[in-house]
PDB file of N, CA and C in Angstrom:
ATOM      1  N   UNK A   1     123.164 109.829 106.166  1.00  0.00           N
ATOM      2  CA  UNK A   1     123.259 109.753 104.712  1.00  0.00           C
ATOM      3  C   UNK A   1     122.300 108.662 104.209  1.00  0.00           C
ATOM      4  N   UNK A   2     121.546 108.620 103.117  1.00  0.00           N
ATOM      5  CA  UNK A   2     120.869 107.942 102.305  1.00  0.00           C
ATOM      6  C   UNK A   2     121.558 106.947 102.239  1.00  0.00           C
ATOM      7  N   UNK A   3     120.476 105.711 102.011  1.00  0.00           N
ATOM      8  CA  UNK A   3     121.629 103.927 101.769  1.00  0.00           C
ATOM      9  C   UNK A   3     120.985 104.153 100.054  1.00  0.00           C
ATOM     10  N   UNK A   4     120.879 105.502  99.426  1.00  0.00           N
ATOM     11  CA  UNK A   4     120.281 104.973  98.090  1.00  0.00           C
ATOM     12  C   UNK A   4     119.484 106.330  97.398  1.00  0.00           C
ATOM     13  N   UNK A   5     119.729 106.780  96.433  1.00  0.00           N
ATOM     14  CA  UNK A   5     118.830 107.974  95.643  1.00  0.00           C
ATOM     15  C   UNK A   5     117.600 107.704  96.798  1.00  0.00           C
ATOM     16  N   UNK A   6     117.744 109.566  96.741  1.00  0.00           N
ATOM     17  CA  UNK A   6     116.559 109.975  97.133  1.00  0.00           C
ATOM     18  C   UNK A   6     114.959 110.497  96.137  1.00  0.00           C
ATOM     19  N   UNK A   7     114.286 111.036  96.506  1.00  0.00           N
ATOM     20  CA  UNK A   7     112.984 111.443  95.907  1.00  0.00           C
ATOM     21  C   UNK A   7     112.652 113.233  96.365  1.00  0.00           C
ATOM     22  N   UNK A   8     112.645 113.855  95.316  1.00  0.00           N
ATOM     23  CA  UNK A   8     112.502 115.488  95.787  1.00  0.00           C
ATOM     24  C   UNK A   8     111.367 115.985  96.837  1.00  0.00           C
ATOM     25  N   UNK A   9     111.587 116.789  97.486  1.00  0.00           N
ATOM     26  CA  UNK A   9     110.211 117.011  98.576  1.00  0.00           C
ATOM     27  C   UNK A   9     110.885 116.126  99.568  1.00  0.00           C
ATOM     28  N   UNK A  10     111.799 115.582  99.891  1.00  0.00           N
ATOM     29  CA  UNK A  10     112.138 115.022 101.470  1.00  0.00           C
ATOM     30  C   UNK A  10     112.809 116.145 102.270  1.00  0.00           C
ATOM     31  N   UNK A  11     112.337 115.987 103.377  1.00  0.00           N
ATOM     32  CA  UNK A  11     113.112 117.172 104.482  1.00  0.00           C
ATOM     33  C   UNK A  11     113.988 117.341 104.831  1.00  0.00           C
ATOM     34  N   UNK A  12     114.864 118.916 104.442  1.00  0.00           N
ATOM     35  CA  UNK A  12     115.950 118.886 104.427  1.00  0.00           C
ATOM     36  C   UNK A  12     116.661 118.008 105.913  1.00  0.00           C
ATOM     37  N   UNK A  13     115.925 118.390 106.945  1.00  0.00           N
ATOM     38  CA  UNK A  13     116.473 117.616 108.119  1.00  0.00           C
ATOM     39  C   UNK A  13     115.615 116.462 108.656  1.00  0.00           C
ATOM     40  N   UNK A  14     115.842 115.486 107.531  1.00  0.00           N
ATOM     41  CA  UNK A  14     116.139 114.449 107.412  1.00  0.00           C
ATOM     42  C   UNK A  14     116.869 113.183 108.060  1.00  0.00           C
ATOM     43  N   UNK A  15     116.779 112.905 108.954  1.00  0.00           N
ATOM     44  CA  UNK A  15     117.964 112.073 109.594  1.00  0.00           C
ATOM     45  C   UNK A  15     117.596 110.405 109.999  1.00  0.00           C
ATOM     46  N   UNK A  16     116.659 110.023 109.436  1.00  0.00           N
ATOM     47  CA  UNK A  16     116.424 108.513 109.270  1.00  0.00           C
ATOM     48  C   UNK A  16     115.952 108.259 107.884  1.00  0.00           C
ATOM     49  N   UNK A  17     116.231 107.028 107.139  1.00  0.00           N
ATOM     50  CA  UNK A  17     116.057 106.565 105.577  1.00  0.00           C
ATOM     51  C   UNK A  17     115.976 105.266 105.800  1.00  0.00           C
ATOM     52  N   UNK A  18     115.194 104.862 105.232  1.00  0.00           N
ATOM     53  CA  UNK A  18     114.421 103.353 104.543  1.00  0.00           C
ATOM     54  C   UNK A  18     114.712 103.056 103.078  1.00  0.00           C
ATOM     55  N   UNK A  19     114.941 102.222 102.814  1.00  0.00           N
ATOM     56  CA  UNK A  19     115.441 102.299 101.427  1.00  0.00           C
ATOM     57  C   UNK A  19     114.227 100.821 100.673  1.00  0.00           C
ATOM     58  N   UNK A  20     113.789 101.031  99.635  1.00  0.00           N
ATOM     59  CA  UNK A  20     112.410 100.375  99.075  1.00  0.00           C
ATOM     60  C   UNK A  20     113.039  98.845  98.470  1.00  0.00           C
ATOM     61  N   UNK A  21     112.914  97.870  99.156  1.00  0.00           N
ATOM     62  CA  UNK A  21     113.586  96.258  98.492  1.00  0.00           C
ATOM     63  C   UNK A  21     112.323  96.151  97.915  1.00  0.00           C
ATOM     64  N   UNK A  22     112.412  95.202  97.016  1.00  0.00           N
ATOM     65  CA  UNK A  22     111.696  93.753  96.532  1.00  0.00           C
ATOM     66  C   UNK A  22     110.652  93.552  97.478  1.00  0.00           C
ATOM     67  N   UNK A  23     108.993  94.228  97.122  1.00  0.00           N
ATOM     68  CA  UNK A  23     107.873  93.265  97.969  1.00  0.00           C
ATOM     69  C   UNK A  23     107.605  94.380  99.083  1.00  0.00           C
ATOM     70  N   UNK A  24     108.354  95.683  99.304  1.00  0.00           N
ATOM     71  CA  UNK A  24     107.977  96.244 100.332  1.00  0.00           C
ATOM     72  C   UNK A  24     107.036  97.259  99.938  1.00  0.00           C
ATOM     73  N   UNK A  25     105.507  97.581 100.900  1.00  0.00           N
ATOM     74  CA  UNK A  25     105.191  97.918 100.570  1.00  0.00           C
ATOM     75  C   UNK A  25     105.413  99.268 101.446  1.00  0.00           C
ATOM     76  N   UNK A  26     104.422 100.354 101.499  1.00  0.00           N
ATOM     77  CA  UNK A  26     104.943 101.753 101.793  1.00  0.00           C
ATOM     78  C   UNK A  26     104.122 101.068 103.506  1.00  0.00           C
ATOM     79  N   UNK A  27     103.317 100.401 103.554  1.00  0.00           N
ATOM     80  CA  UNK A  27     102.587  99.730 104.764  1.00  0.00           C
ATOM     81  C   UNK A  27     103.615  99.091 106.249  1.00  0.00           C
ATOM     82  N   UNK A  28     104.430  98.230 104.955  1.00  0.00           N
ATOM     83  CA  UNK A  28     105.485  97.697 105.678  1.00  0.00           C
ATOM     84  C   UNK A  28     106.970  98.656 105.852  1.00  0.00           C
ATOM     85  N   UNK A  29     106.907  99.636 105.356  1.00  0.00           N
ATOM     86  CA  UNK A  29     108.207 100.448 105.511  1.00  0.00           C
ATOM     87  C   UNK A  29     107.738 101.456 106.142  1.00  0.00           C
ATOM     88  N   UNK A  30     106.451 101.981 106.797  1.00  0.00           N
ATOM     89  CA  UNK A  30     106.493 102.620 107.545  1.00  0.00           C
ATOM     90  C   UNK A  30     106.409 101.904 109.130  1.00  0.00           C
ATOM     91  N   UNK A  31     105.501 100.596 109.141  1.00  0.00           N
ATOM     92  CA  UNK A  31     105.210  99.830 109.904  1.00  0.00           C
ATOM     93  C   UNK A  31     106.883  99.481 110.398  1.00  0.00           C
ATOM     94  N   UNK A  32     107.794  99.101 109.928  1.00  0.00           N
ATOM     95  CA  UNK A  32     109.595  98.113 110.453  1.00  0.00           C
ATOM     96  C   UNK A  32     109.962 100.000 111.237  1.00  0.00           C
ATOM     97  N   UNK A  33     109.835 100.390 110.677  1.00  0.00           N
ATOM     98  CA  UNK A  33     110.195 101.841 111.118  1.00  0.00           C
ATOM     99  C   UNK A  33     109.532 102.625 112.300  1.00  0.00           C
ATOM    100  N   UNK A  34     108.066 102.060 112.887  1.00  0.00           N
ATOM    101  CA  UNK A  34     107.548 102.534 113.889  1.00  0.00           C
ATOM    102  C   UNK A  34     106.831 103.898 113.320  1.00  0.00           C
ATOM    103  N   UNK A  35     106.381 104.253 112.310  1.00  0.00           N
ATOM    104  CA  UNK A  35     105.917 105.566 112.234  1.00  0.00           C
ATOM    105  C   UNK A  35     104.695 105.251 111.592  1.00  0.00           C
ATOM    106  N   UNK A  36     103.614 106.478 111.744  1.00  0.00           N
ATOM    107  CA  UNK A  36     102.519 106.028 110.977  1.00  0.00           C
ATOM    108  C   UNK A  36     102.445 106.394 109.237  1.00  0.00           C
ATOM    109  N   UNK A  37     101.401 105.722 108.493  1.00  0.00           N
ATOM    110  CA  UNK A  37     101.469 106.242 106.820  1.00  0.00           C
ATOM    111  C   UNK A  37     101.200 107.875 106.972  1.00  0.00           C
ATOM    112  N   UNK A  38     100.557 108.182 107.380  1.00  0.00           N
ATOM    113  CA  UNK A  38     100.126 109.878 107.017  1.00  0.00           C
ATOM    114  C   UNK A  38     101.705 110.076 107.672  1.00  0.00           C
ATOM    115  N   UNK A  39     102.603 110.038 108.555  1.00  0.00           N
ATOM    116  CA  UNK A  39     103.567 110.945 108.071  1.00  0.00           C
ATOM    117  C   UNK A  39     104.812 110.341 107.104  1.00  0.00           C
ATOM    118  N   UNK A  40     104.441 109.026 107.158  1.00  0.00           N
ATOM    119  CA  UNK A  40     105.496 108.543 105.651  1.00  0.00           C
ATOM    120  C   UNK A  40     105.104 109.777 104.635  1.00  0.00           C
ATOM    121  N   UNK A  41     104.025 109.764 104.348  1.00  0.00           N
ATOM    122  CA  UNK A  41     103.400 110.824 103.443  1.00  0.00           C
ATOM    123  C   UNK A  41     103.787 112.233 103.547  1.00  0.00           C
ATOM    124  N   UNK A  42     103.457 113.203 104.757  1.00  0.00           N
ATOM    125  CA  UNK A  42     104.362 113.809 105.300  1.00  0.00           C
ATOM    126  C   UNK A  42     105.309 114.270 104.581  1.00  0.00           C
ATOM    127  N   UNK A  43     106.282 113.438 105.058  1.00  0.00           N
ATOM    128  CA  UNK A  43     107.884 113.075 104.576  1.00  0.00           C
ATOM    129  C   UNK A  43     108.489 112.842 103.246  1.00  0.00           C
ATOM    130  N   UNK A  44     107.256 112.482 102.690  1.00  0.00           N
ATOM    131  CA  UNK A  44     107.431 112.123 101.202  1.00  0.00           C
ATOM    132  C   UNK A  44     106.669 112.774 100.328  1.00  0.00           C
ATOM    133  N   UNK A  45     106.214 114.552 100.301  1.00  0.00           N
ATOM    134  CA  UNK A  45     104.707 114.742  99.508  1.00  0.00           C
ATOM    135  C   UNK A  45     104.927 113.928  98.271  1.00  0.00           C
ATOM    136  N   UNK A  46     106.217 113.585  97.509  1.00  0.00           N
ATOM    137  CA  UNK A  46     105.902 113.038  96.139  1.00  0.00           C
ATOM    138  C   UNK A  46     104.745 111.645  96.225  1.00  0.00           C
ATOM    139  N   UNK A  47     104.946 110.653  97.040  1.00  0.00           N
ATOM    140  CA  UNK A  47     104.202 109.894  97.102  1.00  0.00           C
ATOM    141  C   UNK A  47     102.635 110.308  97.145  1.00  0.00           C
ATOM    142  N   UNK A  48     101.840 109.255  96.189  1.00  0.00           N
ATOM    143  CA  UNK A  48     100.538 109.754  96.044  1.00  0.00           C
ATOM    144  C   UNK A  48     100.078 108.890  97.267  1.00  0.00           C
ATOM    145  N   UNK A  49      98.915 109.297  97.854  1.00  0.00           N
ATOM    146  CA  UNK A  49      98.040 108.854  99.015  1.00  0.00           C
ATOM    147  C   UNK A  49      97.286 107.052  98.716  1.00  0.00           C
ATOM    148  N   UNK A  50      97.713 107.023  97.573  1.00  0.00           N
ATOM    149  CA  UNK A  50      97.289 105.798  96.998  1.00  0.00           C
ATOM    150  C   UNK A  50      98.806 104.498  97.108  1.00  0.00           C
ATOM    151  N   UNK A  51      99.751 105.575  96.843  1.00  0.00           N
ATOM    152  CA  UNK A  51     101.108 104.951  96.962  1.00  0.00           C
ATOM    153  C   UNK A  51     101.669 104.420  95.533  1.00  0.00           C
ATOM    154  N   UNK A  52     100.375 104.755  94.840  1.00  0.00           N
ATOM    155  CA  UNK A  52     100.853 104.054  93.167  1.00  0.00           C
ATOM    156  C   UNK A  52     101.711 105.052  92.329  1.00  0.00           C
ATOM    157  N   UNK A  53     102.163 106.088  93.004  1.00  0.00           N
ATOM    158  CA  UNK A  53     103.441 107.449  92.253  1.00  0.00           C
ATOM    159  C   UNK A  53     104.195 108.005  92.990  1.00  0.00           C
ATOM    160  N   UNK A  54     105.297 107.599  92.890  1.00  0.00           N
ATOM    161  CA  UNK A  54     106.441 107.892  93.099  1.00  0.00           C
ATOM    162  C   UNK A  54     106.756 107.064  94.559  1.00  0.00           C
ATOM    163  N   UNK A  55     106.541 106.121  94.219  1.00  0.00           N
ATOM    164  CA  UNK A  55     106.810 104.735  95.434  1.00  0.00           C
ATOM    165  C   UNK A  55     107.560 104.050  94.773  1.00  0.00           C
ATOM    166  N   UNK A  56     108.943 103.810  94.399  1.00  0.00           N
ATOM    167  CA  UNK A  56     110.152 103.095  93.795  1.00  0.00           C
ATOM    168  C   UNK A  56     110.608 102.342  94.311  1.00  0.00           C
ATOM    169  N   UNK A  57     111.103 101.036  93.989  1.00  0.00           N
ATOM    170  CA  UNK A  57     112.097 100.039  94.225  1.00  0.00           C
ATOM    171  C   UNK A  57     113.605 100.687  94.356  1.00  0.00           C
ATOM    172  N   UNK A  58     114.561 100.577  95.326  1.00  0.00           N
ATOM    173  CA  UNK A  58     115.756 100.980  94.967  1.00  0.00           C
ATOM    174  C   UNK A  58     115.839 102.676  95.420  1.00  0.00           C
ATOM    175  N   UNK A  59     114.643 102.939  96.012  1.00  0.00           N
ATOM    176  CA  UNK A  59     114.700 104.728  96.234  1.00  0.00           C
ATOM    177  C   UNK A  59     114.975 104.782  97.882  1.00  0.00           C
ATOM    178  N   UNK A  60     115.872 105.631  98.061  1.00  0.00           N
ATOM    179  CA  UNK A  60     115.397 106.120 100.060  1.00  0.00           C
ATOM    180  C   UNK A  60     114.332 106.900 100.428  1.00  0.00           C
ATOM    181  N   UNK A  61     113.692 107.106 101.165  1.00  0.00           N
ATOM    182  CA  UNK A  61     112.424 107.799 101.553  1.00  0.00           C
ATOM    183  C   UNK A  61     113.114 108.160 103.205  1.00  0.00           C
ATOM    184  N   UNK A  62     112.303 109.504 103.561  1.00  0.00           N
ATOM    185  CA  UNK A  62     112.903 109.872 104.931  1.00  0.00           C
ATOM    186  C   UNK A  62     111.583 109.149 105.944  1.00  0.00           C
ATOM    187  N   UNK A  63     111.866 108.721 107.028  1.00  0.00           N
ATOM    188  CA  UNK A  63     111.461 107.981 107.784  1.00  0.00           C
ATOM    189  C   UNK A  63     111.766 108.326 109.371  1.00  0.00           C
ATOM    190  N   UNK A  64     112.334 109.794 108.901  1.00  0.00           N
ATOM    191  CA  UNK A  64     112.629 110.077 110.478  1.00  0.00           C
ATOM    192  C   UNK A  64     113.102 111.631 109.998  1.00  0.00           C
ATOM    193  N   UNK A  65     113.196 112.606 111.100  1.00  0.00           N
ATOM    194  CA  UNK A  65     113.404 113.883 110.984  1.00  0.00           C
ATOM    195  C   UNK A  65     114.012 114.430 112.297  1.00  0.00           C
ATOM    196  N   UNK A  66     115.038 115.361 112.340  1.00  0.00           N
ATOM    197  CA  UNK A  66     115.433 115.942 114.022  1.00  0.00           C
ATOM    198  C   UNK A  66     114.892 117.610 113.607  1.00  0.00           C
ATOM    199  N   UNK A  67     115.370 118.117 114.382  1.00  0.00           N
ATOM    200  CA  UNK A  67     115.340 119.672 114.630  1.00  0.00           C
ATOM    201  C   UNK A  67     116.378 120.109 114.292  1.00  0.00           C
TER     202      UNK A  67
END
């Protein structure tokens, strides 16, 4: 389960979440998580490749996926 609203376009099977504090950037929340940016991106099409849309404070993002 999400620690926090999600963002549309995350995968339904979904099974790891990061949730966006104060100061984090999409660099460092994919980096604490072990995964690379192109599949934060992936995982997130809303996020722009720039990270300046739809990158929120207070949002969960999927950060992990099963089968």
């Amino acid at each position: 389960m999400p620690p926090g609203p999600t963002i549309s376009g995350s995968p339904v099977n979904c099974n790891k979440w990061a949730l966006v504090t104060s100061g984090m950037t999409c660099t460092n929340m994919a980096s604490q998580v072990g995964i690379s940016l192109s599949l934060f991106l992936a995982w997130s099409p809303a996020v722009s490749s720039d990270y300046t849309t739809s990158y929120w404070l207070g949002i969960a993002y999927c950060v992990g996926v099963g089968s």
